[in-house]
Protein backbone atom coordinates (compact mmCIF):
# COMPACT_ATOMS: atom_id res chain seq x y z
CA UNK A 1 11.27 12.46 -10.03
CA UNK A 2 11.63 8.41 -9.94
CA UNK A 3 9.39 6.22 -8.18
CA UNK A 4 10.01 5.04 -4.30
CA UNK A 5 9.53 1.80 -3.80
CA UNK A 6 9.39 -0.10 -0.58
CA UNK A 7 10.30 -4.09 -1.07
CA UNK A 8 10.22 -6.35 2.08
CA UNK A 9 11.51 -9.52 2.15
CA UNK A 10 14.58 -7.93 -0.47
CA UNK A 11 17.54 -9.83 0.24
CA UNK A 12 15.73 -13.18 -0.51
CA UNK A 13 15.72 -14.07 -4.04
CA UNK A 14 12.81 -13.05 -5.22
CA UNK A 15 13.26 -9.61 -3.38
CA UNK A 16 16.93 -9.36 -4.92
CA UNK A 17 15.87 -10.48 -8.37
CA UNK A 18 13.12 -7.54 -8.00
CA UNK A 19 15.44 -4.95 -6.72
CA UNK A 20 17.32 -5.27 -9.38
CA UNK A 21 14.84 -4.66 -11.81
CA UNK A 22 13.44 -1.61 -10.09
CA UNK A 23 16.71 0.39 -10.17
CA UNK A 24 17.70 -0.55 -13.74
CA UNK A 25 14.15 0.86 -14.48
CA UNK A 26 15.14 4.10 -12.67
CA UNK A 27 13.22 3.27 -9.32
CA UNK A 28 14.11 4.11 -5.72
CA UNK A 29 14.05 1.21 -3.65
CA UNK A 30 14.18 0.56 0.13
CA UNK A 31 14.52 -2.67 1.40
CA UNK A 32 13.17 -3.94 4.77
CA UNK A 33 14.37 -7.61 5.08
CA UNK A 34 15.19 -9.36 8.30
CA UNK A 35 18.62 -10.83 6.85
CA UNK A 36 17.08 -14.19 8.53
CA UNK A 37 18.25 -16.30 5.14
CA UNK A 38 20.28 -14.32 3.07
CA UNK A 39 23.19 -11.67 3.78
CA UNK A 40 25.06 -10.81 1.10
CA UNK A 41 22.56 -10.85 -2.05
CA UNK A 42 22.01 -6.74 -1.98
CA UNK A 43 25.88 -5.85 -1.35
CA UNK A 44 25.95 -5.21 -4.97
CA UNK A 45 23.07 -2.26 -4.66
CA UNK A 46 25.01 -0.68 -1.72
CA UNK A 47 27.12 2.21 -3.86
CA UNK A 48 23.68 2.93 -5.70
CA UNK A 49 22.21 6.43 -4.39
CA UNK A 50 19.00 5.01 -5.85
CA UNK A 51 18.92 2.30 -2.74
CA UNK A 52 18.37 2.01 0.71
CA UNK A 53 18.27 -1.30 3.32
CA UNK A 54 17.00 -1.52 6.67
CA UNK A 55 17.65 -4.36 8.69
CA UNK A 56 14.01 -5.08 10.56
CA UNK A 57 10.98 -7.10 10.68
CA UNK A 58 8.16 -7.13 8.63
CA UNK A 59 5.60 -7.46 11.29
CA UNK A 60 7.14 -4.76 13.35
CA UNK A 61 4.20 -2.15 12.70
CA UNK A 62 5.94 1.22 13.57
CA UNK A 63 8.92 0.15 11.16
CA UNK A 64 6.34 -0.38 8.48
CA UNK A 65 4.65 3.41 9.70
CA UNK A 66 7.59 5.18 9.46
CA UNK A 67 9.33 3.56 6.08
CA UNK A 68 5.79 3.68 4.30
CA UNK A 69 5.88 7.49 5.13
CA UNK A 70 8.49 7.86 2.44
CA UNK A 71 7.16 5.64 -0.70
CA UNK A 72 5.23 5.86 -3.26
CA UNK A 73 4.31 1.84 -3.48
């Protein structure tokens, strides 16, 4: 059983860049990212079953709660 990672701030370019690494190392990775910047940088992860993006706020507390209930990092 692989790793579940939680990145925020994923679609920037450090978050992309990062993503990327994670699932060619076998990683899970959910993405919280506001989409405030960038839109299009995680399209490429989409058909992965390894990845998941939600469209939120960092600072929104119960969004943190509830995706942190389902990671490992």
């Amino acid at each position: 059983m692989s790793q579940h990672v939680l990145v925020t701030g994923g679609a920037g370019y450090l978050g992309s860049v990062l993503c990327e690494h994670l699932l060619d190392a076998g990683y899970r990775v959910t993405v919280l990212d506001s989409l405030m910047y960038e839109q299009g940088t995680l399209l490429h992860f989409a058909a992965n079953p390894n990845f998941d993006f939600y469209k939120g706020d960092a600072r929104d507390e119960a969004k943190i709660k509830s995706l942190l209930k389902d990671v490992d990092v």
